[in-house]
Protein backbone atom coordinates (compact mmCIF):
# COMPACT_ATOMS: atom_id res chain seq x y z
CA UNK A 1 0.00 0.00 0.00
CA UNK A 2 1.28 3.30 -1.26
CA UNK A 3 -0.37 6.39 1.25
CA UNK A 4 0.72 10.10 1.64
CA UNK A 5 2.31 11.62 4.86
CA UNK A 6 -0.94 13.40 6.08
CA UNK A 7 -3.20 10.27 5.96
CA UNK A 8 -0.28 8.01 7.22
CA UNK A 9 -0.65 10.87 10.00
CA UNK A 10 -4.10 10.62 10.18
CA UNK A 11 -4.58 6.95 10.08
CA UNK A 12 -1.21 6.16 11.83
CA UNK A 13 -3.16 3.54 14.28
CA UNK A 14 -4.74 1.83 11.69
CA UNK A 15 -2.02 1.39 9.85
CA UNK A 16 0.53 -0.19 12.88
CA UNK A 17 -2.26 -2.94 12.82
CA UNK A 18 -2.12 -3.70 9.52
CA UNK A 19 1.99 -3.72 9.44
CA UNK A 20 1.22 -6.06 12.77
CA UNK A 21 -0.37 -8.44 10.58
CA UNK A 22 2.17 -8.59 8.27
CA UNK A 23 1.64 -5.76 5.58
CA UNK A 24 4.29 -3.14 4.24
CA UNK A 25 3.62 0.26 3.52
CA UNK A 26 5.06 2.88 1.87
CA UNK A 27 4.36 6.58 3.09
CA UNK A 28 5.17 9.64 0.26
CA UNK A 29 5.98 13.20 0.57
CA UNK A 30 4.77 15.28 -2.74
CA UNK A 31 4.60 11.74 -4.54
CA UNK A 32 8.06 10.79 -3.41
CA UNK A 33 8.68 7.37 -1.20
CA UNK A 34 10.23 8.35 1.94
CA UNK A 35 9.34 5.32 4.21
CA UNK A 36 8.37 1.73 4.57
CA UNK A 37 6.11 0.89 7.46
CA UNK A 38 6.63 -3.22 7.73
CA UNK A 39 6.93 -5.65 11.02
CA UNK A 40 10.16 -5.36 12.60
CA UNK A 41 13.59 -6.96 10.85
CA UNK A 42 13.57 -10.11 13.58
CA UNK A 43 10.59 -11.24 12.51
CA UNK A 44 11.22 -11.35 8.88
CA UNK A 45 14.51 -12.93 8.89
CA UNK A 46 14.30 -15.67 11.16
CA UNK A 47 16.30 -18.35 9.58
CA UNK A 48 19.81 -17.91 10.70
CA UNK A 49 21.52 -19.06 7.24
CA UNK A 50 19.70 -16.21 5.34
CA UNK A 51 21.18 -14.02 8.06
CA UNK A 52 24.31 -15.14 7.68
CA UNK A 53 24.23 -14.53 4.21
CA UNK A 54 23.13 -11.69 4.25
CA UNK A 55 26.36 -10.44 6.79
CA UNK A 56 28.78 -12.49 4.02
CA UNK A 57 27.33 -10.12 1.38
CA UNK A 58 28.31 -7.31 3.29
CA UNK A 59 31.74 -7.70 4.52
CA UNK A 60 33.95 -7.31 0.85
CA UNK A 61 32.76 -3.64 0.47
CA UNK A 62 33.50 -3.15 4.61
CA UNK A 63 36.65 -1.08 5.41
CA UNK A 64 38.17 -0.20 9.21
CA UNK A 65 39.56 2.94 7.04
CA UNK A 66 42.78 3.08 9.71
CA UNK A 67 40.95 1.66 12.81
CA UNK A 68 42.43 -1.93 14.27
CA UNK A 69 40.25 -4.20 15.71
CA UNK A 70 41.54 -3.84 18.99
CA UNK A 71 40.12 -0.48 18.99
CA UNK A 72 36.53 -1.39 18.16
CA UNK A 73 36.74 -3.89 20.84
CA UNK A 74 37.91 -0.87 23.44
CA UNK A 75 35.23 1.31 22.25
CA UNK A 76 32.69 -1.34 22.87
CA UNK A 77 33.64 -1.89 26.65
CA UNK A 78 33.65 1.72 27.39
């Protein structure tokens, strides 16, 4: 369902039940997509292979771009 900020406003309610049951909606701004209202990421990928692959397609563009490991593994005990 395609719907326009002001009635996703409007109808905001309505539409959180119907993403709760498993629909997707897209909200415009002057005929532009700007956001996808859908249930939340954990329940749509709940197989952990697809997850996985998903992370394997990922990591040949990722850089550190001059941080070490070590450091990311400070910064996340601080």
């Amino acid at each position: 369902m395609i719907l326009g900020l002001s009635d996703a406003k409007t109808h905001f309610c309505a539409l959180v039940e119907r993403v709760a049951r498993g629909e997707e909606i897209t909200i415009t701004k002057r005929g532009v997509a700007v956001a996808v209202l859908g249930p939340v990421a954990v329940r749509r990928y709940k197989d952990p292979k697809l997850v996985a692959e998903r992370i394997r397609a990922l990591r040949p563009g990722a850089r550190l771009k001059g941080v070490s490991i070590r450091q990311l593994i400070e910064e996340g005990r601080r």
